[in-house]
PDB file of N, CA and C in Angstrom:
ATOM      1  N   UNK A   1       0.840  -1.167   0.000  1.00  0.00           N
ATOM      2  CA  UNK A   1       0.000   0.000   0.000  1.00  0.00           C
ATOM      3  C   UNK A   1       0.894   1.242   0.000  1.00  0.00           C
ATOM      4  N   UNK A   2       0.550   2.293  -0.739  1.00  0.00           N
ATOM      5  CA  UNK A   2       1.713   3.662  -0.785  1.00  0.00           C
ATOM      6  C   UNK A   2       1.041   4.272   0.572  1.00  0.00           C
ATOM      7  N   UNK A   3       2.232   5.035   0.637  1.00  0.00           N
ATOM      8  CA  UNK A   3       1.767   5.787   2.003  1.00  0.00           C
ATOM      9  C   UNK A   3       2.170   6.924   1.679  1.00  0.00           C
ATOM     10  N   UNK A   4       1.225   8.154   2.341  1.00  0.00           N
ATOM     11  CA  UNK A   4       1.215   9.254   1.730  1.00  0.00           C
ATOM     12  C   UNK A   4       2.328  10.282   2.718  1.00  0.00           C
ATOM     13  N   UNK A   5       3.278  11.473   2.240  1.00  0.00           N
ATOM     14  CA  UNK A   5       4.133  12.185   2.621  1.00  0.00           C
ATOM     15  C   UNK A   5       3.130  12.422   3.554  1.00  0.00           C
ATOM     16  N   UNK A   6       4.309  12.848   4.822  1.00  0.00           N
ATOM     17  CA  UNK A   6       3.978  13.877   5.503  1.00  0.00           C
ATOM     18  C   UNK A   6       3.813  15.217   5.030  1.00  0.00           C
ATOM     19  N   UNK A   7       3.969  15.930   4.350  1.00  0.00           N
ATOM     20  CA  UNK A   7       3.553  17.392   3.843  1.00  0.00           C
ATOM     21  C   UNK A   7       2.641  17.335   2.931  1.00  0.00           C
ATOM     22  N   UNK A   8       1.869  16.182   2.475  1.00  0.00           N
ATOM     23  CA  UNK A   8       0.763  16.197   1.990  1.00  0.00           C
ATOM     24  C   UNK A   8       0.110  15.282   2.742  1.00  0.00           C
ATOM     25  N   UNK A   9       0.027  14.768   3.877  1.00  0.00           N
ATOM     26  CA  UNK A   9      -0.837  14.846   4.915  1.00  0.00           C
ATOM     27  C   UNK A   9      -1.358  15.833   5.380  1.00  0.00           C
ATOM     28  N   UNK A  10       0.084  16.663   5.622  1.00  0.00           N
ATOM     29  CA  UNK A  10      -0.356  17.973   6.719  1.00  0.00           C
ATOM     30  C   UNK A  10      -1.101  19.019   5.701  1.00  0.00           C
ATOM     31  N   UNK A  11      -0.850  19.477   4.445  1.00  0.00           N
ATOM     32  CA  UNK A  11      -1.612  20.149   3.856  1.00  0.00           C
ATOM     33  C   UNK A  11      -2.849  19.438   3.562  1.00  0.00           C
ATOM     34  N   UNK A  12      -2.947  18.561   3.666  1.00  0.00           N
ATOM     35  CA  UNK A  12      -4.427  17.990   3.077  1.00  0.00           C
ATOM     36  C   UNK A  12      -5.440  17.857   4.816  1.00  0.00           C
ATOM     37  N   UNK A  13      -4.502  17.974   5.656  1.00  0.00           N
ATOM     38  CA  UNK A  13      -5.389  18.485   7.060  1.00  0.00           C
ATOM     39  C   UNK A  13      -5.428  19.496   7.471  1.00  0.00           C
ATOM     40  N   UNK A  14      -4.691  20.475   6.975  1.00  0.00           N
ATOM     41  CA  UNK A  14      -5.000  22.150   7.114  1.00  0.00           C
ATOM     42  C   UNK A  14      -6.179  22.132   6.093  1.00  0.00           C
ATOM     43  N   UNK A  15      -6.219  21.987   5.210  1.00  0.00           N
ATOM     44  CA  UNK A  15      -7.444  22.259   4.154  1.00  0.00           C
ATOM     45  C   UNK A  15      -8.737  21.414   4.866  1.00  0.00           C
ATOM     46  N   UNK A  16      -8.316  20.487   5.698  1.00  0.00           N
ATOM     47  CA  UNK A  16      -9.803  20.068   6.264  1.00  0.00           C
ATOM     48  C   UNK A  16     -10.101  21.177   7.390  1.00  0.00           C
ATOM     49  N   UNK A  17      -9.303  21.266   8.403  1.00  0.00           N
ATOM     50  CA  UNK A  17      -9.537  22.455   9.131  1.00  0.00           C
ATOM     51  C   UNK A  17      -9.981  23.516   8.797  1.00  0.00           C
ATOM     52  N   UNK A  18      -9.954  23.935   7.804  1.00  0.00           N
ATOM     53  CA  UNK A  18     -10.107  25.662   7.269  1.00  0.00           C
ATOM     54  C   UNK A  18     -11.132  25.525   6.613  1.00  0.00           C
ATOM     55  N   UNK A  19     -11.598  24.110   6.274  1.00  0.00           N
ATOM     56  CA  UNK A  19     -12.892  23.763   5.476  1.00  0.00           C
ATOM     57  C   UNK A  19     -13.979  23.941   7.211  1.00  0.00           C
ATOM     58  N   UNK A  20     -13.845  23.883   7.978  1.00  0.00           N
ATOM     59  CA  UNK A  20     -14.574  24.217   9.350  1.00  0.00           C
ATOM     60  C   UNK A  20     -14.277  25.028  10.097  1.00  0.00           C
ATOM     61  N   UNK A  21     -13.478  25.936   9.761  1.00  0.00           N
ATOM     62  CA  UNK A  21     -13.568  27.402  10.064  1.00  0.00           C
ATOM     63  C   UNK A  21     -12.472  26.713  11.782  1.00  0.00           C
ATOM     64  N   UNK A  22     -11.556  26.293  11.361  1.00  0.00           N
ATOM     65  CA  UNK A  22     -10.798  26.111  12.335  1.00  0.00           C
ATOM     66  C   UNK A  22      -9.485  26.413  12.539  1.00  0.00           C
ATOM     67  N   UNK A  23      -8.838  27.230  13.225  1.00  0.00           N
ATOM     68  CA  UNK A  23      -7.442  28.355  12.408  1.00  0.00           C
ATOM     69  C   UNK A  23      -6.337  27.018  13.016  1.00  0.00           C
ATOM     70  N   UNK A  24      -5.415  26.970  12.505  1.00  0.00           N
ATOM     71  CA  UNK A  24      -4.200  26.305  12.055  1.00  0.00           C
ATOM     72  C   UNK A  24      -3.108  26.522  11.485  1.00  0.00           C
ATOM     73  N   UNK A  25      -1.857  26.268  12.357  1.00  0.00           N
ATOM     74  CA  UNK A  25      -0.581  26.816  11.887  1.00  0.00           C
ATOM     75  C   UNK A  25       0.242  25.429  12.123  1.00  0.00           C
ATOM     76  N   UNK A  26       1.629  25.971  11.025  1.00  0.00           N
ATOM     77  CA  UNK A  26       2.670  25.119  10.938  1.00  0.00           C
ATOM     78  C   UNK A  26       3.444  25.453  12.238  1.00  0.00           C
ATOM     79  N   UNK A  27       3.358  24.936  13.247  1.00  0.00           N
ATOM     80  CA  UNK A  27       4.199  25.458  13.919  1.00  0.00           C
ATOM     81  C   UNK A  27       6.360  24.741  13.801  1.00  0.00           C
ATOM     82  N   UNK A  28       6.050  23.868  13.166  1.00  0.00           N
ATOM     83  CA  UNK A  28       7.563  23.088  13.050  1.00  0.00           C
ATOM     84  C   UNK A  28       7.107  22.616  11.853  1.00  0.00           C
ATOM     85  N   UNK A  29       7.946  22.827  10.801  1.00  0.00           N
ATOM     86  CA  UNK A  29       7.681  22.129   9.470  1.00  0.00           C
ATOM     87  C   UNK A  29       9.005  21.061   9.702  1.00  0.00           C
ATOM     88  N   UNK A  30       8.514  20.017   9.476  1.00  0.00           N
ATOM     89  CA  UNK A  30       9.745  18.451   9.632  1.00  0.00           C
ATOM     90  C   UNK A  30      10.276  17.820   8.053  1.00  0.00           C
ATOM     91  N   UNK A  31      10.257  16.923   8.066  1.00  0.00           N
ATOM     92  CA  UNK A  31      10.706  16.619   6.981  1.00  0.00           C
ATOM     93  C   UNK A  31       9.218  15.448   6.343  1.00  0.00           C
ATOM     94  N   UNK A  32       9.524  16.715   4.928  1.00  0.00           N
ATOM     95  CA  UNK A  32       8.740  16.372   3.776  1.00  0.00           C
ATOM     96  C   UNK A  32       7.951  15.252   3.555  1.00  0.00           C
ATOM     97  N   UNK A  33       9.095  14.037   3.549  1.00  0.00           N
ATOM     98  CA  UNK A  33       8.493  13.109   3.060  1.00  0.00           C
ATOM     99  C   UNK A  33       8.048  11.558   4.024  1.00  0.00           C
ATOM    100  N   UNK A  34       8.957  11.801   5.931  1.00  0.00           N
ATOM    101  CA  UNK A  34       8.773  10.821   6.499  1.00  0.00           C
ATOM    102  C   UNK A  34       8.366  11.667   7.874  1.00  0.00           C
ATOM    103  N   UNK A  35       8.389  12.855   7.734  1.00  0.00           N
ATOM    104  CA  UNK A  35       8.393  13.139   9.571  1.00  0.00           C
ATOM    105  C   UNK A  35       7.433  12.774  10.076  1.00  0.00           C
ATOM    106  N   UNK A  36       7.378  12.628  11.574  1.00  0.00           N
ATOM    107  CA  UNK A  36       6.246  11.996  11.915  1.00  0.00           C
ATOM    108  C   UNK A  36       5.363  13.923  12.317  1.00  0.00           C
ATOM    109  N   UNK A  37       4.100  13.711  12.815  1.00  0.00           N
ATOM    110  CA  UNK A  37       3.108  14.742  12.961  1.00  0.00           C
ATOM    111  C   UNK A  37       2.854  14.607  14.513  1.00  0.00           C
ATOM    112  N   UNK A  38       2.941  15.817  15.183  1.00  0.00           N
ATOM    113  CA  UNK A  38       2.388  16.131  16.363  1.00  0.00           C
ATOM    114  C   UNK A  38       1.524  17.550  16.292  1.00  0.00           C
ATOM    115  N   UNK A  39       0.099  16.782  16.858  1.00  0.00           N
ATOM    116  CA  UNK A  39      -1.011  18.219  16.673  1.00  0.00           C
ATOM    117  C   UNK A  39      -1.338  18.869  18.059  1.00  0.00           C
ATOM    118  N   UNK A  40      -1.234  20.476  18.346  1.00  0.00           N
ATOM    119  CA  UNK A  40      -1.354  20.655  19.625  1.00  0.00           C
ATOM    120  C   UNK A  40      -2.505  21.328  19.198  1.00  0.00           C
ATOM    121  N   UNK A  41      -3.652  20.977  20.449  1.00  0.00           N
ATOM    122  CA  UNK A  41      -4.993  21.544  20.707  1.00  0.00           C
ATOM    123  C   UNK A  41      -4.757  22.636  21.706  1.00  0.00           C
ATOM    124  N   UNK A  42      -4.542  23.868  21.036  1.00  0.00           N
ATOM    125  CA  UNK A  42      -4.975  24.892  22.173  1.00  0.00           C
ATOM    126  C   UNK A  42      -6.087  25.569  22.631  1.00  0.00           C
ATOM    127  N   UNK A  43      -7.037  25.383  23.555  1.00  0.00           N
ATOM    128  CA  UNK A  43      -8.436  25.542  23.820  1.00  0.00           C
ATOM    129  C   UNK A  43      -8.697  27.286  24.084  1.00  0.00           C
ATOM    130  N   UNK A  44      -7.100  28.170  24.236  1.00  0.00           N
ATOM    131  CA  UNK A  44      -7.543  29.389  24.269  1.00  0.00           C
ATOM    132  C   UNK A  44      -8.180  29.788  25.971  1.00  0.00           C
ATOM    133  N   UNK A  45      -7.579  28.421  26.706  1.00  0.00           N
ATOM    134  CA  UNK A  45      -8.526  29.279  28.199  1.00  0.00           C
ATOM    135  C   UNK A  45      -6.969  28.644  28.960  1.00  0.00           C
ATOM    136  N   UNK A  46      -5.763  28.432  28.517  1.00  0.00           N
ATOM    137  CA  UNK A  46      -4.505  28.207  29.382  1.00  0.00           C
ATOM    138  C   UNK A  46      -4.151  27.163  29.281  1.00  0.00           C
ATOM    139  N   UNK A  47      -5.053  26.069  28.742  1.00  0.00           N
ATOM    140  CA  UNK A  47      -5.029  24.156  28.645  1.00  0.00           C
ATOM    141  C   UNK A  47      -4.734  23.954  26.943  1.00  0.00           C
ATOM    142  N   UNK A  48      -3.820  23.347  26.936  1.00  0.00           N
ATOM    143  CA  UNK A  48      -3.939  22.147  25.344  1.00  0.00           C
ATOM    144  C   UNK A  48      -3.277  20.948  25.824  1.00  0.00           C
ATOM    145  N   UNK A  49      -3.360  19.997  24.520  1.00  0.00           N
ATOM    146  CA  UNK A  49      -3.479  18.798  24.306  1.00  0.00           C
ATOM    147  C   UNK A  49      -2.494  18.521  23.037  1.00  0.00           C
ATOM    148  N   UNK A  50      -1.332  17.789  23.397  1.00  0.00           N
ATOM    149  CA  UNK A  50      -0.471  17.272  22.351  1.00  0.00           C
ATOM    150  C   UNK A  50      -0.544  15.897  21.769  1.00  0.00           C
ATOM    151  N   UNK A  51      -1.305  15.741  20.553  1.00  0.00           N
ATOM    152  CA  UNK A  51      -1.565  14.606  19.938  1.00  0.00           C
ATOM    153  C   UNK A  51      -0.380  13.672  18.994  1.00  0.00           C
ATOM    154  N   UNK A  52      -0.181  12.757  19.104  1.00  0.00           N
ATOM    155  CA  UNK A  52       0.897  11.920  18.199  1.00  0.00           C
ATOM    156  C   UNK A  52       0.339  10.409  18.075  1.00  0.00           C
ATOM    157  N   UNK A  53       1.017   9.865  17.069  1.00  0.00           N
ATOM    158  CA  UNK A  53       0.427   8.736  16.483  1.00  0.00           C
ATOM    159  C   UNK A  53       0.918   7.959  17.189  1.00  0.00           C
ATOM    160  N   UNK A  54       0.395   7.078  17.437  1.00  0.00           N
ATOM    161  CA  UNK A  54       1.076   5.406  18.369  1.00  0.00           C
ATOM    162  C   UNK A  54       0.688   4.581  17.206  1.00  0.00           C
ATOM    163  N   UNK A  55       1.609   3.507  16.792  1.00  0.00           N
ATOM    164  CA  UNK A  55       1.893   1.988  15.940  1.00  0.00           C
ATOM    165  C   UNK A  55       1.682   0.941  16.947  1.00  0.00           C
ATOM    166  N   UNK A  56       0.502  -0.112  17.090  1.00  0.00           N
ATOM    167  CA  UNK A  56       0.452  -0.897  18.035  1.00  0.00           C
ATOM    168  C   UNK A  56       1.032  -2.260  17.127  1.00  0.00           C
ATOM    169  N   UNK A  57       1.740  -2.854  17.650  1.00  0.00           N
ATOM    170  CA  UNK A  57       2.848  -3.578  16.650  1.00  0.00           C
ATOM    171  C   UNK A  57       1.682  -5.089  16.663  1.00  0.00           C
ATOM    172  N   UNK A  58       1.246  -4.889  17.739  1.00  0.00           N
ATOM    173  CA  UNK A  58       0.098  -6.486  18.386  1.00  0.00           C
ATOM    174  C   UNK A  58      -0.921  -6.272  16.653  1.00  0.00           C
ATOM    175  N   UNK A  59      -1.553  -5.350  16.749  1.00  0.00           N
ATOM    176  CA  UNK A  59      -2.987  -5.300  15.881  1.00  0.00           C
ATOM    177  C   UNK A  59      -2.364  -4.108  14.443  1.00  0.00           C
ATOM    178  N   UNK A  60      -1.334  -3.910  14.485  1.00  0.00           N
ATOM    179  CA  UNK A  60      -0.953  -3.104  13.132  1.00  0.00           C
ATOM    180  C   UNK A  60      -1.591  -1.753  13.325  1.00  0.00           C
ATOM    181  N   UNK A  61      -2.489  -1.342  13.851  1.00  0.00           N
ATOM    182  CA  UNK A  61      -3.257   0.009  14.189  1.00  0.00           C
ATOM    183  C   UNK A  61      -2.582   0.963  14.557  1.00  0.00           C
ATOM    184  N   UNK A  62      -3.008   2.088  13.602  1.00  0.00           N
ATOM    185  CA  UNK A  62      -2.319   3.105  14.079  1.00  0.00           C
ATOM    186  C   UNK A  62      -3.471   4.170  14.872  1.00  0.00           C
ATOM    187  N   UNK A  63      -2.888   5.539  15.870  1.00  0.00           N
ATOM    188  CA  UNK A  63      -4.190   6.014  16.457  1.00  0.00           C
ATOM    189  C   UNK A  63      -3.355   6.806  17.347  1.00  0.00           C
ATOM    190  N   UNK A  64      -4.445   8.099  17.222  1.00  0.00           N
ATOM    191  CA  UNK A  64      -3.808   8.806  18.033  1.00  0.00           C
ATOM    192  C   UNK A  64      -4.053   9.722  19.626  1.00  0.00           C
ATOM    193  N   UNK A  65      -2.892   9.548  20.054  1.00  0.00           N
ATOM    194  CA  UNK A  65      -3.273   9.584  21.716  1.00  0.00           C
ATOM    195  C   UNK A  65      -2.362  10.809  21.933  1.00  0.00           C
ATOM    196  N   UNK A  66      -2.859  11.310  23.137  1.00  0.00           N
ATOM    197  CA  UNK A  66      -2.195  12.716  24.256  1.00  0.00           C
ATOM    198  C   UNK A  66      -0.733  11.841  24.213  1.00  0.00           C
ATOM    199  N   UNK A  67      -0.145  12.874  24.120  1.00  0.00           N
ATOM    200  CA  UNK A  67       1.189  13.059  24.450  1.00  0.00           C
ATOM    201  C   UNK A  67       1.343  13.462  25.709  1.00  0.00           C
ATOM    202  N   UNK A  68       0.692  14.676  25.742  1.00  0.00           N
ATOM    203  CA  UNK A  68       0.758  15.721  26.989  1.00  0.00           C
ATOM    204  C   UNK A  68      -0.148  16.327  27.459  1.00  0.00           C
ATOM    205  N   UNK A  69      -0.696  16.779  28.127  1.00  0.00           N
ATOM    206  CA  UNK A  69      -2.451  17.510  28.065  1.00  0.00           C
ATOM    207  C   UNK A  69      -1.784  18.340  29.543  1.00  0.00           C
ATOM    208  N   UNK A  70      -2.704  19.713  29.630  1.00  0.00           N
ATOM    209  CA  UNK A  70      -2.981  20.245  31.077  1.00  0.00           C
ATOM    210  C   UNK A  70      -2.146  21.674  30.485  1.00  0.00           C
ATOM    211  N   UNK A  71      -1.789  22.546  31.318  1.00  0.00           N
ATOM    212  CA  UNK A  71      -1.285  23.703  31.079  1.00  0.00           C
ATOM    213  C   UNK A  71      -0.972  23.852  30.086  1.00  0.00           C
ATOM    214  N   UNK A  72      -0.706  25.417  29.155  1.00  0.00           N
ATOM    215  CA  UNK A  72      -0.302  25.370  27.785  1.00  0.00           C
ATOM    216  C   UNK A  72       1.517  25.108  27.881  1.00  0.00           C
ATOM    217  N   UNK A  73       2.135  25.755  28.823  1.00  0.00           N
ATOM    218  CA  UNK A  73       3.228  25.829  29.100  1.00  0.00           C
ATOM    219  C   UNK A  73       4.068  24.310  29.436  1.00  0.00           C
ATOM    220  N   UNK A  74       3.029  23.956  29.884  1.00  0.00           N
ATOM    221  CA  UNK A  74       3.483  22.276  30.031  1.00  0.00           C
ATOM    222  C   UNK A  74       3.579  21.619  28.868  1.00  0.00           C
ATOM    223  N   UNK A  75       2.694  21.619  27.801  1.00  0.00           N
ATOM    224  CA  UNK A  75       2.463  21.029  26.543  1.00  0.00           C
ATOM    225  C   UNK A  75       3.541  21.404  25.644  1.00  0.00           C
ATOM    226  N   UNK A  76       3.748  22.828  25.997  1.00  0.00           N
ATOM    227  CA  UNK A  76       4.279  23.429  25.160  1.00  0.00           C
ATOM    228  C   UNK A  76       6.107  23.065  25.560  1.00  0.00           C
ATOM    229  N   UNK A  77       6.503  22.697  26.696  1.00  0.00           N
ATOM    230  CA  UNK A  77       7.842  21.967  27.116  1.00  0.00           C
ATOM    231  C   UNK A  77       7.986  20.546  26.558  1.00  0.00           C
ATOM    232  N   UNK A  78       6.467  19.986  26.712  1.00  0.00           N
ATOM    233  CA  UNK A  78       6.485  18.709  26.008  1.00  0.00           C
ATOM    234  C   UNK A  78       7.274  19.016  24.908  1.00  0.00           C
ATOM    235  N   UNK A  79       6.656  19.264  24.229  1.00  0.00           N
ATOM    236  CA  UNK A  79       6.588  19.060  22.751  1.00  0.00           C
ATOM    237  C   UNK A  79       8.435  20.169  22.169  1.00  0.00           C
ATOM    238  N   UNK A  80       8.722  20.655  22.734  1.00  0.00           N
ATOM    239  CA  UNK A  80      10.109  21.135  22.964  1.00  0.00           C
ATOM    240  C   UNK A  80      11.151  20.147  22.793  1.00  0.00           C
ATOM    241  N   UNK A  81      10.742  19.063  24.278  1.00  0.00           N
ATOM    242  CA  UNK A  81      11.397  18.106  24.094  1.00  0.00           C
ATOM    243  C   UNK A  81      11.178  16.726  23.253  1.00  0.00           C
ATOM    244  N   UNK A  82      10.177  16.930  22.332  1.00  0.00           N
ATOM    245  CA  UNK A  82      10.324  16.327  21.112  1.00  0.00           C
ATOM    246  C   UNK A  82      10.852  16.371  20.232  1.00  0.00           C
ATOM    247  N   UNK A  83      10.883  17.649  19.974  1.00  0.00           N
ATOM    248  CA  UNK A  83      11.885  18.243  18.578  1.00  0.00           C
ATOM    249  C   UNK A  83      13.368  18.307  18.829  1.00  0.00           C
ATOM    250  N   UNK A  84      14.035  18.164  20.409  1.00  0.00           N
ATOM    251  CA  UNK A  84      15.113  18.511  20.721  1.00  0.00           C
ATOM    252  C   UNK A  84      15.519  16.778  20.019  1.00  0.00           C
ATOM    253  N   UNK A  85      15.060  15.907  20.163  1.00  0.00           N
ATOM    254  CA  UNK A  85      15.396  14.804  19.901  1.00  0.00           C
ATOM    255  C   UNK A  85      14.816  14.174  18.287  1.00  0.00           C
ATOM    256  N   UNK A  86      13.732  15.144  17.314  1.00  0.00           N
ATOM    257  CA  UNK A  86      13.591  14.033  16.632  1.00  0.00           C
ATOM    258  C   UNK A  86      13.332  15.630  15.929  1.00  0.00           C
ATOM    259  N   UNK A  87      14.547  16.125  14.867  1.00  0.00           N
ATOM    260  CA  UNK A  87      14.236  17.556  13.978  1.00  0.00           C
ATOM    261  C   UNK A  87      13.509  16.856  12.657  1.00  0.00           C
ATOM    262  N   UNK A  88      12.815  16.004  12.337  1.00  0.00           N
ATOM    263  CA  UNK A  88      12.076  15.883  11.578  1.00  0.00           C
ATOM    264  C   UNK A  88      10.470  15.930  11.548  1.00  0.00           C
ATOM    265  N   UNK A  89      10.743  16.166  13.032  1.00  0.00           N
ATOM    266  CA  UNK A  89       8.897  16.591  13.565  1.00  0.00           C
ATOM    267  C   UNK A  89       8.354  17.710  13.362  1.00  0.00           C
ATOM    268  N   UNK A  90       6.895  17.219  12.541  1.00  0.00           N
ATOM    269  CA  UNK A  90       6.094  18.345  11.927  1.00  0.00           C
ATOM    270  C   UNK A  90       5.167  18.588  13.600  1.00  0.00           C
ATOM    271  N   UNK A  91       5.100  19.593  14.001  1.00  0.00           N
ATOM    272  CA  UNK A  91       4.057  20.513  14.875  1.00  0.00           C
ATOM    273  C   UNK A  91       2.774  21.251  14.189  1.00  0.00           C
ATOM    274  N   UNK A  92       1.857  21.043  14.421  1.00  0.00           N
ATOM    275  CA  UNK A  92       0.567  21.551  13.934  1.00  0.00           C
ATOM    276  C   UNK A  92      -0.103  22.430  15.158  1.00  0.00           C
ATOM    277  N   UNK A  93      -0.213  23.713  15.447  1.00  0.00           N
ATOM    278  CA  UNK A  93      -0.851  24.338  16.572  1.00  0.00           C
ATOM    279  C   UNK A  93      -2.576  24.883  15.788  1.00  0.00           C
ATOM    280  N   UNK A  94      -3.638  23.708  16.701  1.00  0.00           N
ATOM    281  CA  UNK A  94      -4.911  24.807  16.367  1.00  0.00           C
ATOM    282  C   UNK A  94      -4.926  25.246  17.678  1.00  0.00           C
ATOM    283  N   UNK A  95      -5.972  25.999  17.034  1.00  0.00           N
ATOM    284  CA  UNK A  95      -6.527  27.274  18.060  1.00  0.00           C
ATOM    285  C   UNK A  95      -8.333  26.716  18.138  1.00  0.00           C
ATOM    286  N   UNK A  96      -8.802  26.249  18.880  1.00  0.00           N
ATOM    287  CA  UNK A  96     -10.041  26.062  19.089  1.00  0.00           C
ATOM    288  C   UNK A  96     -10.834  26.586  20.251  1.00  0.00           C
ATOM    289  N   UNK A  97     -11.575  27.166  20.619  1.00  0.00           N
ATOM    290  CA  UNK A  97     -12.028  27.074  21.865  1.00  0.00           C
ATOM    291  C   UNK A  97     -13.006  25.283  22.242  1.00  0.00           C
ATOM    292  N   UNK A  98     -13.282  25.181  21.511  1.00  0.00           N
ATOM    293  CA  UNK A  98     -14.593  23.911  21.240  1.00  0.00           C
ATOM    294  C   UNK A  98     -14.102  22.637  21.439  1.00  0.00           C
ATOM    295  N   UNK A  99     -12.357  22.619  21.723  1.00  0.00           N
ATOM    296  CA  UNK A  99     -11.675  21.857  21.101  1.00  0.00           C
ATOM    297  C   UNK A  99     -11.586  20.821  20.197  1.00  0.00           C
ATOM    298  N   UNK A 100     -12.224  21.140  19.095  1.00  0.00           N
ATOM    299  CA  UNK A 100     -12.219  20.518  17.470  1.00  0.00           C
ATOM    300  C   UNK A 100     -10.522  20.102  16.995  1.00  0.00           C
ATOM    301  N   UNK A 101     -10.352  19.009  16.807  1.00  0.00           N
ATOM    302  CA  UNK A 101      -8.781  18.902  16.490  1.00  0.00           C
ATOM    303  C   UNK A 101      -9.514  17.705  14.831  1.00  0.00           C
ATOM    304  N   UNK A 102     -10.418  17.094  14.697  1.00  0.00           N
ATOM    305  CA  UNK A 102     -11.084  16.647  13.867  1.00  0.00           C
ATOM    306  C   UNK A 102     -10.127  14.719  14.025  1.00  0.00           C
ATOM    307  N   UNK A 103      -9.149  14.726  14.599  1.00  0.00           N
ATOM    308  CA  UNK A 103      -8.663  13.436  14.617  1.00  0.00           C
ATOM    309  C   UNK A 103      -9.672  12.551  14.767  1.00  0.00           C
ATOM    310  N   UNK A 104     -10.284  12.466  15.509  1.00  0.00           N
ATOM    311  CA  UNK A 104     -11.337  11.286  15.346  1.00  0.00           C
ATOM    312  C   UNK A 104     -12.474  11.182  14.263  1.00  0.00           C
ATOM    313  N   UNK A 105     -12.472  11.734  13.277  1.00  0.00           N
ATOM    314  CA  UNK A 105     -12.974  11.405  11.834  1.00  0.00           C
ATOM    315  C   UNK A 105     -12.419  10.838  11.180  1.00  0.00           C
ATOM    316  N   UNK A 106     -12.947  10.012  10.202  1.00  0.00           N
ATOM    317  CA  UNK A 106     -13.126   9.622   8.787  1.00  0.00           C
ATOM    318  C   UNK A 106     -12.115   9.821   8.027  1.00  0.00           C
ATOM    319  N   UNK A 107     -10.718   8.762   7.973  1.00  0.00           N
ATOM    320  CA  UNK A 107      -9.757   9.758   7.367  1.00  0.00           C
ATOM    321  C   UNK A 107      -8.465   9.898   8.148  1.00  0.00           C
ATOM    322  N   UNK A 108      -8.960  10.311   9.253  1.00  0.00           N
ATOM    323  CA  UNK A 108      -7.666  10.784   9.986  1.00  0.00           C
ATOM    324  C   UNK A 108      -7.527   9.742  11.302  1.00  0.00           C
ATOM    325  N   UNK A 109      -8.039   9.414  11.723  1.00  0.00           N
ATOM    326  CA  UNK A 109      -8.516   8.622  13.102  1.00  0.00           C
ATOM    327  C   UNK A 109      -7.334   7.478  12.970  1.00  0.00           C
ATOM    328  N   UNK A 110      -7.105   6.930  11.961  1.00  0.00           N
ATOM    329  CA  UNK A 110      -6.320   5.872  11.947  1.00  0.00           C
ATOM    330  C   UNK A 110      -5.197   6.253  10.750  1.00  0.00           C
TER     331      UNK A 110
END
């Protein structure tokens, strides 16, 4: 099965976002064609949520879970010390109050 770049993942999930009126930035552009994707939910009231993919090696499934959740400042160290160790990581920052990150749809969920 081909598997699709990371930078046409991530543009083809900014265009779903913006298709629902949901603002979205590159915050770390990684590499093109293998980086992996971390999405931070910022809710806009001091709290987000750092999303990344887990590979369950048992059932082949892929899916994605908190990294980090609770203060923005906390999330935001998380995810610091992600990139200090892996410069091919793409960062995605929305801005939601509603917290809409759309991962659990059709598409993206797995």
């Amino acid at each position: 099965m081909a598997r699709l770049t990371a930078e046409f993942w991530v543009h083809a999930y900014l265009a779903r976002l913006r298709l629902m009126n949901i603002p979205a930035y590159v915050m770390a552009h990684g590499d093109d064609t293998a980086g992996a994707v971390l999405i931070k939910l910022n809710t806009l009231d001091g709290q987000a949520v750092a999303y990344h993919r887990e590979y369950d090696l048992m059932s082949g499934e892929r899916s994605w879970t908190a990294l980090a959740s609770g203060r923005e400042s906390e999330v935001d160290a998380a995810i610091t010390r992600q990139c200090s160790f892996d410069p091919d990581l793409w960062v995605i920052e929305i801005e939601d109050r509603k917290g809409r990150h759309l991962l659990d749809q059709d598409g993206l969920k797995q």
